[in-house]
Each structure stands twice: as structure tokens, then as C-alpha cells.
N, C-alpha and C. Protein backbone atom coordinates (compact mmCIF):
# COMPACT_ATOMS: atom_id res chain seq x y z
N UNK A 1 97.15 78.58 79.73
CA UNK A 1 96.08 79.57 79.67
C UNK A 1 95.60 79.93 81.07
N UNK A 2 95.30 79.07 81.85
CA UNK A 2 94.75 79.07 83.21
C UNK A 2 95.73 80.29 84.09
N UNK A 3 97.10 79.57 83.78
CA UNK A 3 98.15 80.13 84.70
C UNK A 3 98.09 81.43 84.33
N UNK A 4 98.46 82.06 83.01
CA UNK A 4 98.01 83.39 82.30
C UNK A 4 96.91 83.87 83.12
N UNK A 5 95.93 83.68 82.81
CA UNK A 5 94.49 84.39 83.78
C UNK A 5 94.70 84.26 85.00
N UNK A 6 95.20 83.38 85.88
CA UNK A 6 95.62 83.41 87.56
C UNK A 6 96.75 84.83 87.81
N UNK A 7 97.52 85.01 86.67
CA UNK A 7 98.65 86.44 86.43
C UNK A 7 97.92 87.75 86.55
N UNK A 8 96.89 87.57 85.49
CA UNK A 8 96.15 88.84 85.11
C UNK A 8 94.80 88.69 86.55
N UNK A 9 94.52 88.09 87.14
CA UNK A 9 93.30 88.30 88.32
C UNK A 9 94.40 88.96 88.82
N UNK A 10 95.62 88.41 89.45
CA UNK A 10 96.47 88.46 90.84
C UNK A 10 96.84 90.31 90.73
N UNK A 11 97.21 90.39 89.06
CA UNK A 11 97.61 91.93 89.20
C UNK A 11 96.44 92.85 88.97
N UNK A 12 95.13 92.55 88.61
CA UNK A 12 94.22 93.14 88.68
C UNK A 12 93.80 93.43 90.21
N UNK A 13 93.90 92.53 91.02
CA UNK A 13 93.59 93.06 92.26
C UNK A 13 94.58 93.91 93.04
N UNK A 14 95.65 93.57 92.60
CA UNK A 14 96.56 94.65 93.14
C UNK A 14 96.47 95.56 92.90
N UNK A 15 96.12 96.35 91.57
CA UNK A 15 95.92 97.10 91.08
C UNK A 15 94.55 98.05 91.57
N UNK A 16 93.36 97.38 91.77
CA UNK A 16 92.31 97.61 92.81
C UNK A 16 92.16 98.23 94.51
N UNK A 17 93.37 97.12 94.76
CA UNK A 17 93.27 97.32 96.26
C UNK A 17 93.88 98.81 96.61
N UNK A 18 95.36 98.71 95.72
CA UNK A 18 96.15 99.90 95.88
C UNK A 18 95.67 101.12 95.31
N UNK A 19 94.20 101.10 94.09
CA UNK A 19 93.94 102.19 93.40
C UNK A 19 93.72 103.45 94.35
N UNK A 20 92.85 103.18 95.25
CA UNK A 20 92.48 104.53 96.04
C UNK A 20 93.45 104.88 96.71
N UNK A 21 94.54 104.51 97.19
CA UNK A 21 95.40 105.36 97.86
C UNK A 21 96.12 106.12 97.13
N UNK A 22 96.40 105.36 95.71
CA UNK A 22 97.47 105.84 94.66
C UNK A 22 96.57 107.21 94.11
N UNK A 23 95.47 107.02 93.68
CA UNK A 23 94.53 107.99 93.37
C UNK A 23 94.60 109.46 94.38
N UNK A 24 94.75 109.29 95.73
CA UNK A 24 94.52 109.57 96.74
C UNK A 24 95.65 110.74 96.83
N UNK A 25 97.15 110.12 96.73
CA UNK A 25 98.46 110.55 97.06
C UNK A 25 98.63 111.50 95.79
N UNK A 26 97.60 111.51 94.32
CA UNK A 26 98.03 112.10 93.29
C UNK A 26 97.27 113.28 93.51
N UNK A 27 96.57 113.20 94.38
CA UNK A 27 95.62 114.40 94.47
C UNK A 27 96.72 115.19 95.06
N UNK A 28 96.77 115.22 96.06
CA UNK A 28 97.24 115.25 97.30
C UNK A 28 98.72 116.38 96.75
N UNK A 29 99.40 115.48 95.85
CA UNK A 29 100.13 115.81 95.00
C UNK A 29 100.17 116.56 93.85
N UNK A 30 98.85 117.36 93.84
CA UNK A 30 98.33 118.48 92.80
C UNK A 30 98.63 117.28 91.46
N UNK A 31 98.64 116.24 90.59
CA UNK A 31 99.04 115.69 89.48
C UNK A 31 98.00 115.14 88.89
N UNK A 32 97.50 116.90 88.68
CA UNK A 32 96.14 116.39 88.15
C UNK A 32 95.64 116.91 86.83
N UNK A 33 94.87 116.55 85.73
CA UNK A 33 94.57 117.42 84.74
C UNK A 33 94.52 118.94 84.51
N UNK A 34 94.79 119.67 84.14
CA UNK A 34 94.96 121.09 83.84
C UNK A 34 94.45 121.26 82.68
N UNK A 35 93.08 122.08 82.68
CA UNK A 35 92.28 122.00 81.53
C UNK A 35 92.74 123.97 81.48
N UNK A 36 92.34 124.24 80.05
CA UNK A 36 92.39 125.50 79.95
C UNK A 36 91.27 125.99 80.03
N UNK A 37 90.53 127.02 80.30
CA UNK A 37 89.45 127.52 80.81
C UNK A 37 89.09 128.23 79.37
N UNK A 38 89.37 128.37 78.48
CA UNK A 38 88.81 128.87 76.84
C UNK A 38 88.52 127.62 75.97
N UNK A 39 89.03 126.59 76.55
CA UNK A 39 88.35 124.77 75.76
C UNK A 39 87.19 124.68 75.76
N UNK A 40 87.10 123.59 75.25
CA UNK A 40 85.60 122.80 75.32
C UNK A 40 84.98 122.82 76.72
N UNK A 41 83.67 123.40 76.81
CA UNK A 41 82.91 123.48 78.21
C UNK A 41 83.07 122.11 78.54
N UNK A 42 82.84 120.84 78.05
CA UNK A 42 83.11 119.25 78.30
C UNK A 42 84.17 118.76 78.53
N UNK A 43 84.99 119.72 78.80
CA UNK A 43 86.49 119.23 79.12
C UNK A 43 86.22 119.55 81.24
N UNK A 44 86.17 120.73 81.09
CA UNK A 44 86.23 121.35 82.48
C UNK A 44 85.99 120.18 83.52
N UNK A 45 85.10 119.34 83.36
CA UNK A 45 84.91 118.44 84.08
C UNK A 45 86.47 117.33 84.68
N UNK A 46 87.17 117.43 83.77
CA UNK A 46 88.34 116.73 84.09
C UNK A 46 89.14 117.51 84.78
N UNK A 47 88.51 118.85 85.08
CA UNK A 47 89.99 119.80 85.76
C UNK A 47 90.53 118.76 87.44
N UNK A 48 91.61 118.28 87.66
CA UNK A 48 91.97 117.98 88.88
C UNK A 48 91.87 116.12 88.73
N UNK A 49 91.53 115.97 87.66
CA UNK A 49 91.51 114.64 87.71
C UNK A 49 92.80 114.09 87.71
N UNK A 50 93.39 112.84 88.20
CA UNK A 50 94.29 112.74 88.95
C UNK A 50 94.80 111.68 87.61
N UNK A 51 96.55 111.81 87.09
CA UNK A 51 97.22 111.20 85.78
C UNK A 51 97.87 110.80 86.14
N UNK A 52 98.43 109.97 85.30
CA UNK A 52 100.03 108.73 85.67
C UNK A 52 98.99 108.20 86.48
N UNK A 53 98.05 107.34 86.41
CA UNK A 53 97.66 106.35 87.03
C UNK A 53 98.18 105.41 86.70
N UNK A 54 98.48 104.73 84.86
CA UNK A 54 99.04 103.86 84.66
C UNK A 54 100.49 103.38 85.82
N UNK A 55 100.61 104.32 86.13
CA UNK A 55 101.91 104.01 87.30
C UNK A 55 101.11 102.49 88.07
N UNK A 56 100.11 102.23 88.36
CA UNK A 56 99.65 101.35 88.87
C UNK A 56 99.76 99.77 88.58
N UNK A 57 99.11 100.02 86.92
CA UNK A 57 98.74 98.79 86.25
C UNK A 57 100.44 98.43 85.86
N UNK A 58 101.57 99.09 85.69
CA UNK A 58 102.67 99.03 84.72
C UNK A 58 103.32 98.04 86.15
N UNK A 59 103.12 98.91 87.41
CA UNK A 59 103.94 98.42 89.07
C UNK A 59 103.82 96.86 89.02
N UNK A 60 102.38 96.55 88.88
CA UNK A 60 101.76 95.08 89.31
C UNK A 60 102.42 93.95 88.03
N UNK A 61 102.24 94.90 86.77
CA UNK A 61 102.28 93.73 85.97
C UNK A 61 103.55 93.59 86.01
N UNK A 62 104.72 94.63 85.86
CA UNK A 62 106.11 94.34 86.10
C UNK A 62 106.10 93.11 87.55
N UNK A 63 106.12 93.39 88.56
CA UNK A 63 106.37 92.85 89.62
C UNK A 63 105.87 91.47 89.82
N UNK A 64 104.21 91.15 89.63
CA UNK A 64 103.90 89.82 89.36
C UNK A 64 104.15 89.47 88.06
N UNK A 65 104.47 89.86 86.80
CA UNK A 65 105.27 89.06 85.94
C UNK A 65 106.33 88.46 85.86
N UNK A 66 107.44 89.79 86.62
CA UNK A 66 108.71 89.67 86.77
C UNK A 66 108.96 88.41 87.56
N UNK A 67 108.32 88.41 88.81
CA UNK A 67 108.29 88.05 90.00
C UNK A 67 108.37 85.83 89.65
N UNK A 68 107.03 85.93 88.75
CA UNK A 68 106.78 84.94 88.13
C UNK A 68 108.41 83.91 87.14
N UNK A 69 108.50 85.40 86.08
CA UNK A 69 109.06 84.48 85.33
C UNK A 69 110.73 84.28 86.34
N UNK A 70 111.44 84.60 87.19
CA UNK A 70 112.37 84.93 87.26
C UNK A 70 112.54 84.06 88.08
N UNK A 71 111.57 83.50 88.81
CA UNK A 71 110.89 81.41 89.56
C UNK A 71 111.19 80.75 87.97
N UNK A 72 110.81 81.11 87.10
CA UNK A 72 110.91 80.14 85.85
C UNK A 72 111.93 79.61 85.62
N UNK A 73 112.84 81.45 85.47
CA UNK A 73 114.35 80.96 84.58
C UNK A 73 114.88 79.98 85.99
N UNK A 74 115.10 80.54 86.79
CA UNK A 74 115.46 79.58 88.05
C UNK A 74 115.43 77.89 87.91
N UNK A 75 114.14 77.54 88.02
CA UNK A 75 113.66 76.27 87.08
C UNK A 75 114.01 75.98 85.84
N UNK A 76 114.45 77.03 85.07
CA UNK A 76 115.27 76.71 83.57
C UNK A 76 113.87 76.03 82.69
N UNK A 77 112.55 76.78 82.87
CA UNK A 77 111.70 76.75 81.66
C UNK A 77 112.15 77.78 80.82
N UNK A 78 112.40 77.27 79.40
CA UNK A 78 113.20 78.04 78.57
C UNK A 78 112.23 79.09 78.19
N UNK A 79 111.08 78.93 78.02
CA UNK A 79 109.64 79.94 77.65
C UNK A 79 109.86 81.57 78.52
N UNK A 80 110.26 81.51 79.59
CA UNK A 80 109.85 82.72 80.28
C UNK A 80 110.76 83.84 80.15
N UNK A 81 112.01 83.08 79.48
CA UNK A 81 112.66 85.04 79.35
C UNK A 81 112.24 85.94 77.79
N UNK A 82 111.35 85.07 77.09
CA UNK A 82 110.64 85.68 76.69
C UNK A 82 110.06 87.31 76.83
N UNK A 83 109.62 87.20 77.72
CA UNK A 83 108.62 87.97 78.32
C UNK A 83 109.19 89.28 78.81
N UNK A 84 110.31 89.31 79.10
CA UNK A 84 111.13 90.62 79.64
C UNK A 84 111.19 91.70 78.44
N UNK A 85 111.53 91.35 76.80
CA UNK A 85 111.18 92.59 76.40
C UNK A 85 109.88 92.78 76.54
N UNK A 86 108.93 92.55 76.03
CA UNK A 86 107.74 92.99 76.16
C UNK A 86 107.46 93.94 77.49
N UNK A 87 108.06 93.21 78.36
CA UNK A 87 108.19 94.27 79.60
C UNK A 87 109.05 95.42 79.92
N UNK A 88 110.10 95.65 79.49
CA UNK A 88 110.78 96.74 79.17
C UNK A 88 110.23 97.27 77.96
N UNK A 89 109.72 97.41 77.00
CA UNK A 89 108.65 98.38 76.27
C UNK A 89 107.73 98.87 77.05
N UNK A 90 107.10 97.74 77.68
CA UNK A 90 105.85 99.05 78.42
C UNK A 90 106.59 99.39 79.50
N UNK A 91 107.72 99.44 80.25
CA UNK A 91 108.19 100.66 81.53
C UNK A 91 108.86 101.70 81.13
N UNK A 92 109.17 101.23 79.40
CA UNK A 92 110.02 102.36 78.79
C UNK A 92 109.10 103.52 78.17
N UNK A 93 108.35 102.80 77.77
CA UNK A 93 106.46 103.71 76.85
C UNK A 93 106.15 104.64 78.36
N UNK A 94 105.85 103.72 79.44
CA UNK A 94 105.86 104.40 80.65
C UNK A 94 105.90 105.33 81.09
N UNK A 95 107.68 105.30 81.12
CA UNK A 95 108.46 106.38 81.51
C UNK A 95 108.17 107.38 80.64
N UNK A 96 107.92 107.41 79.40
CA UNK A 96 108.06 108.24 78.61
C UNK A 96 106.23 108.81 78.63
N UNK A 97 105.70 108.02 78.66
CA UNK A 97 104.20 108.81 79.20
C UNK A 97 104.06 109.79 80.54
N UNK A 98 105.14 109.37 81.60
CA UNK A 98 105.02 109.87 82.81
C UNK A 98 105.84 110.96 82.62
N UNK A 99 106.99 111.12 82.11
CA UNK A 99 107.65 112.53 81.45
C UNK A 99 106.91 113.49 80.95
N UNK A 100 106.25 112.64 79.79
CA UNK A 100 105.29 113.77 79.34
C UNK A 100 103.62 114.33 79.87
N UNK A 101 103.15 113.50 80.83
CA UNK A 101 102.39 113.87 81.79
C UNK A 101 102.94 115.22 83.09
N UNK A 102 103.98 114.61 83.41
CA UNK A 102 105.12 115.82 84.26
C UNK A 102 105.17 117.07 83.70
N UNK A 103 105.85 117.08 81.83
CA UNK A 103 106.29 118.24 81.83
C UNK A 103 104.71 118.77 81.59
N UNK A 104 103.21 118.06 81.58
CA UNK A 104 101.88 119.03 81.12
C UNK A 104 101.74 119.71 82.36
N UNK A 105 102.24 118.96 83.70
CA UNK A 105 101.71 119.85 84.71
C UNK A 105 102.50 120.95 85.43
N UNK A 106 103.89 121.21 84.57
CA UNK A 106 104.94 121.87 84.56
C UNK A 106 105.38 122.36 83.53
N UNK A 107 104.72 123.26 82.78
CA UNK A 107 104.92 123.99 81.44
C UNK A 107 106.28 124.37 81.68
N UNK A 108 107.32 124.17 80.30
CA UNK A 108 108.21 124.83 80.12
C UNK A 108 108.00 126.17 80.31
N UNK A 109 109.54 127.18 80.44
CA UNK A 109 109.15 128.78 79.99
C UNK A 109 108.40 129.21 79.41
N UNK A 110 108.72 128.93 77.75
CA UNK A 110 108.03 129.27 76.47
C UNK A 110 106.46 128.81 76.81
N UNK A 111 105.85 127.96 77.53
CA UNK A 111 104.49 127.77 78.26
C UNK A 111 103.94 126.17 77.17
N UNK A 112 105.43 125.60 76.92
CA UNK A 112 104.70 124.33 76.29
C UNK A 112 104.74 123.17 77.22
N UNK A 113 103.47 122.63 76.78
CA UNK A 113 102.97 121.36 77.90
C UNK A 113 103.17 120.18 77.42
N UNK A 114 104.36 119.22 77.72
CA UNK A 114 104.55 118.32 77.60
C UNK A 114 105.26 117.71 76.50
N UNK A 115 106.22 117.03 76.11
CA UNK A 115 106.89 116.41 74.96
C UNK A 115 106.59 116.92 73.68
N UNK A 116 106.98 117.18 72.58
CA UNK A 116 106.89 117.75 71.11
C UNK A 116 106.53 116.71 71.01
N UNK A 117 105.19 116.38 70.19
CA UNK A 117 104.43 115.18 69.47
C UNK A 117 105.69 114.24 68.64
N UNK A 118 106.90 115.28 67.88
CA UNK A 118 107.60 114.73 67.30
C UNK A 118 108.79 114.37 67.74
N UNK A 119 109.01 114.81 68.95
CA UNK A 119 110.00 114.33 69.91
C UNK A 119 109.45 113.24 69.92
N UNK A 120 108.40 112.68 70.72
CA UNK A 120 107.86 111.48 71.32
C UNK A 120 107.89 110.29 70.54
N UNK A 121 106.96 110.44 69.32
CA UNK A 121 107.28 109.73 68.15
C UNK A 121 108.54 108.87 67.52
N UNK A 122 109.40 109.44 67.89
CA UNK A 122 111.01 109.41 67.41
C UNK A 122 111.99 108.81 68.37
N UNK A 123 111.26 109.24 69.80
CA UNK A 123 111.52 108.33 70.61
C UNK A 123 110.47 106.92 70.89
N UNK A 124 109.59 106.75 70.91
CA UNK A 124 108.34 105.61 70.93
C UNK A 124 109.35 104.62 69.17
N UNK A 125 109.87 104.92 68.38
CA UNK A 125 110.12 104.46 67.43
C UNK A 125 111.42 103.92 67.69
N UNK A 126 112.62 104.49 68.32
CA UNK A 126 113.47 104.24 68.60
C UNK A 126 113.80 103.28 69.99
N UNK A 127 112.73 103.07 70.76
CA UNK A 127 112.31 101.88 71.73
C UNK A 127 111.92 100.77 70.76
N UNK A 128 111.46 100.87 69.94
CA UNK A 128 110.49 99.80 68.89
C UNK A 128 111.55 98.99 68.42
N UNK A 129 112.42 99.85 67.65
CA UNK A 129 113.01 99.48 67.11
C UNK A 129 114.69 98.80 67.78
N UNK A 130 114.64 98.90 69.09
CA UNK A 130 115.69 98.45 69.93
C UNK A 130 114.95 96.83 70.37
N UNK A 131 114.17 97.13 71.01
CA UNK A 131 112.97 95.87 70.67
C UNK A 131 112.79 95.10 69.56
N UNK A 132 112.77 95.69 68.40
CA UNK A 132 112.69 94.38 67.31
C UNK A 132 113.75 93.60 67.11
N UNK A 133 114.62 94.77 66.96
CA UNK A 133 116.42 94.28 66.80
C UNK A 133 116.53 92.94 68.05
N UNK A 134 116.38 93.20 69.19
CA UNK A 134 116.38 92.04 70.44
C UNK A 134 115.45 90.95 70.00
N UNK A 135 114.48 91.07 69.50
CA UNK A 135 113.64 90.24 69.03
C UNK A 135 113.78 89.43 67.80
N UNK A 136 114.49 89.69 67.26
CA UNK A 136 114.99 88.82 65.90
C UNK A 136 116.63 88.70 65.74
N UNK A 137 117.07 89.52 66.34
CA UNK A 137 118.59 88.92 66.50
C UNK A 137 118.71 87.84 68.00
N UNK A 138 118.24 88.08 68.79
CA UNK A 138 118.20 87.53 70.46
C UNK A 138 117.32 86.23 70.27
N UNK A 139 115.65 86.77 70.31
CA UNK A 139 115.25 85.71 70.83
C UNK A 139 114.74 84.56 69.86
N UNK A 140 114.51 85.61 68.43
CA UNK A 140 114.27 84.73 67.15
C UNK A 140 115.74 83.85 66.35
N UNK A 141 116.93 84.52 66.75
CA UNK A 141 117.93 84.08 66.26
C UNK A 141 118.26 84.32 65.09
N UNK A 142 117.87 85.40 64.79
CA UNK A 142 117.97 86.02 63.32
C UNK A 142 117.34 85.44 62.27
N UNK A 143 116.04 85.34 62.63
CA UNK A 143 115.08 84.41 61.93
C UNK A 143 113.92 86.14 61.95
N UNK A 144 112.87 86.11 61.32
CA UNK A 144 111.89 87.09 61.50
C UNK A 144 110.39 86.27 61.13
N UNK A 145 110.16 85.37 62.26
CA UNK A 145 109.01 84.07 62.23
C UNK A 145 107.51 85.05 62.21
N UNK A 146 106.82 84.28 61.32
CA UNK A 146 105.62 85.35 61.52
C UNK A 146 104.62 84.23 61.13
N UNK A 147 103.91 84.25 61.91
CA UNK A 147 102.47 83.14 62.11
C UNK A 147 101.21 83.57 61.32
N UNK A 148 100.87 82.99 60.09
CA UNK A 148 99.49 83.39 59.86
C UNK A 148 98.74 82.50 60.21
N UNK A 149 97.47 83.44 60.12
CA UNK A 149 95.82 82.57 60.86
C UNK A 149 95.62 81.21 60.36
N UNK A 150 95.32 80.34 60.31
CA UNK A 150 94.86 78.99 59.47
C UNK A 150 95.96 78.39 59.00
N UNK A 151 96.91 78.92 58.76
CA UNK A 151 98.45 78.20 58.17
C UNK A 151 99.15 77.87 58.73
N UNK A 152 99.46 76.11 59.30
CA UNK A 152 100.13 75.30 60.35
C UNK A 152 101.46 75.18 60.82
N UNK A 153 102.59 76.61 59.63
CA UNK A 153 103.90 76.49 60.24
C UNK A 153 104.35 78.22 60.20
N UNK A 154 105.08 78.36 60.61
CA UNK A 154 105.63 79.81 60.88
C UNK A 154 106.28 79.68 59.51
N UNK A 155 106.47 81.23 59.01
CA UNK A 155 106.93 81.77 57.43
C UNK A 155 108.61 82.44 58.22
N UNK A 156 109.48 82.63 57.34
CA UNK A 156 110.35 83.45 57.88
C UNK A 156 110.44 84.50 57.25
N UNK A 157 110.44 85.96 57.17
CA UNK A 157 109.84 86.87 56.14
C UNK A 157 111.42 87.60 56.53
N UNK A 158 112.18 87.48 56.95
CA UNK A 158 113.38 87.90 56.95
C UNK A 158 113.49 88.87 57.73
N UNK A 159 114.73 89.98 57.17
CA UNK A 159 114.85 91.50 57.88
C UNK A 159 113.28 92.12 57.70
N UNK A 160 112.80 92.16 56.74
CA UNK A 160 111.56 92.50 56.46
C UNK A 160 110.61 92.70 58.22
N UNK A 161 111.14 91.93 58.96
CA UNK A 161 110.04 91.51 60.33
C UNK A 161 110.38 92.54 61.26
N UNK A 162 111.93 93.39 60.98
CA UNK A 162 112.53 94.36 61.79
C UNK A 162 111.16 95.72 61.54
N UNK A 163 111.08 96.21 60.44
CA UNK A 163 110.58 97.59 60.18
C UNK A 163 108.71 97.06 60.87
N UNK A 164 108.31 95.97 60.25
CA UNK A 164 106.95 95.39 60.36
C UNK A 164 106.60 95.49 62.28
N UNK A 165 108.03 94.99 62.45
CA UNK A 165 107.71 95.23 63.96
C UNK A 165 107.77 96.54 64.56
N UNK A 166 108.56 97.23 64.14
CA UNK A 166 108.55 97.90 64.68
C UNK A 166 107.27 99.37 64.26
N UNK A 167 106.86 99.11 62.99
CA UNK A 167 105.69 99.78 63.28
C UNK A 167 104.46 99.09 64.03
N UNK A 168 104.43 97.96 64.30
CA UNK A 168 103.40 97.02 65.08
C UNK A 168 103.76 98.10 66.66
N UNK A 169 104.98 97.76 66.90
CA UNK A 169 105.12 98.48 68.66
C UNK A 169 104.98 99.75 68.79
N UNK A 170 105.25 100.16 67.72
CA UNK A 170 105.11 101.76 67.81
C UNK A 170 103.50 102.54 68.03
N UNK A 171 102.59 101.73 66.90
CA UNK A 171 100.90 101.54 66.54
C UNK A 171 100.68 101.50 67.72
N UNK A 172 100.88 100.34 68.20
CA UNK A 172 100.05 99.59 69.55
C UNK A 172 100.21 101.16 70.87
N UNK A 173 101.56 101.41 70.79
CA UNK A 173 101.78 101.90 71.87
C UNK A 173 100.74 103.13 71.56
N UNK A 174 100.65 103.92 70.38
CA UNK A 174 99.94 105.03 69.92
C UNK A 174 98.38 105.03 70.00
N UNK A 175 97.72 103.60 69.69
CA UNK A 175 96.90 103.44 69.96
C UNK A 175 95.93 103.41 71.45
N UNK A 176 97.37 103.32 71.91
CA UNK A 176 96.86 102.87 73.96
C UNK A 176 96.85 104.24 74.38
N UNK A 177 97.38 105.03 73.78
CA UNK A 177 97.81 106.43 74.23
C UNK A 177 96.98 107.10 73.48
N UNK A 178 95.97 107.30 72.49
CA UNK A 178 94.78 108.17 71.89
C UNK A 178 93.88 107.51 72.72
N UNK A 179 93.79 106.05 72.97
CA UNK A 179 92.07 105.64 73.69
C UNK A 179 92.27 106.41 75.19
N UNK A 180 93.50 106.14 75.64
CA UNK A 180 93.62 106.60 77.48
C UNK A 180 93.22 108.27 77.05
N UNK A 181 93.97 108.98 76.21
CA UNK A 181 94.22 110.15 76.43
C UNK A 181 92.53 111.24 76.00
């Protein structure tokens, strides 16, 4: 637990120290909100505000995670390659947030801003689901272990854990992306 929270201070400050320049260079870099001027008068306020910040938090935690577990496998603690999908979902969610941040500040011809909701979807699902597959064929061993609250041994709920997960990664990611957005 300790070591966990010594992870999350170390990339929180990185994340701090480097914010204002990164903030700084996006300006700088016009990559900034583009509000339409017939919206909500309460929007206008965001015109120029500076996006793909997550570029920040995604840099640190990749790098001091990575950085971390990759001393582990080295050491041959079997616990830490764990951790790499989880980390390739969020650089892949990422990428795919920073695409679609790109194409808002670069309208196609036709004048559309950013990824088809149902493009995105289909792709955010199809990461999920490359992820679960690794996750229960790879690291579960073709097991689909699922822990309930108060109950002292893991259940194996089968293929069943493939679809479950993968609407879990898909949610989560959707959810991080309505609160940011």
C-alpha cells in the first residue's frame, strides 16, 4: 500500500512541476477549446482553454509505473507484469482521446469535429475487448476469477468474465471521458 502511494505522490508531482510548461506550449500551439459563438453564453468562457492535457498525467504514470515494474520483472516479482495491460488501455483510450481532440481543432471538410461518437465507441470496445481476451486467456489462464465483497475465495464465472469485462473497460473509460469533458 505504502509503495502504491510513494507511485502516485512521485507521478503527481511530476505531473505538477511539468504542468505549466505543458499548459504553456499548448497555448502557444493554438490546442485550445473552440467554442461556437451561437452556444451556451457559459461555454464562451472556455474559448482557448488549452486540451490533451491528459498527455501529462498518462506521460508520468506510464513512465514511473513502467519504470517501476520493469526493476520488478528484472527481480522476477511475479506480481508486476500485471500491470502493463492496464497500462496499454489507458495510452490506447489516450491516443484515441488525443485523435479526437486533434480532429475538434481541425474540422474535417464536411466541418465535422472530431471522431463519430460511433466510431469511437466501437473502437473504445474493441481495445476492451483485446484487453479482456489478454486478461483471462494470459494473465488469468483461462480462468474468469471474480472477487466478491465479504466472500473469502475468488468464484470462476467463466467466458461470462470476457463480455462483463469488457463492458467494465469500456464504462470506466466513458465515464472518465463525460466527467473530463
Amino acid at each position: 500500500m505504502a509503495f502504491s502511494l510513494s507511485l502516485g505522490i512521485v507521478t503527481f508531482l511530476m505531473a505538477v512541476i511539468w504542468g505549466s510548461p505543458l499548459v504553456e506550449l499548448m497555448r502557444r500551439l493554438k490546442l485550445g477549446a473552440q467554442i461556437r459563438i451561437d452556444g451556451p453564453e457559459s461555454h464562451l468562457s472556455k474559448m482557448g482553454t488549452p486540451a490533451m492535457g491528459g498527455i501529462l498525467i498518462v506521460f508520468w504514470v506510464v513512465v514511473v509505473t513502467g519504470t517501476v515494474n520493469i526493476v520488478r520483472i528484472i527481480q522476477e516479482i511475479e506480481t508486476a507484469e500485471s500491470v502493463f495491460i492496464p497500462i496499454a488501455v489507458m495510452v490506447s483510450y489516450a491516443i484515441l482521446g488525443g485523435i479526437d481532440d486533434y480532429l475538434g481543432f481541425h474540422p474535417r471538410p464536411h466541418g465535422e469535429k472530431g471522431i463519430r461518437a460511433r466510431v469511437k465507441i466501437w473502437i473504445q470496445l474493441a481495445i476492451a475487448l483485446v484487453a479482456a481476451l489478454l486478461i483471462y486467456f494470459g494473465v488469468n489462464d483461462g480462468h474468469g476469477w471474480m472477487a466478491i465483497p465479504t466472500v473469502p475465495f475468488l468464484i470462476d464465472i467463466g467466458l461470462i468474465y470476457i463480455p462483463i469485462a469488457v463492458i467494465i473497460i469500456a464504462g470506466t473509460a466513458n465515464a472518465v471521458n463525460i466527467t473530463d469533458g
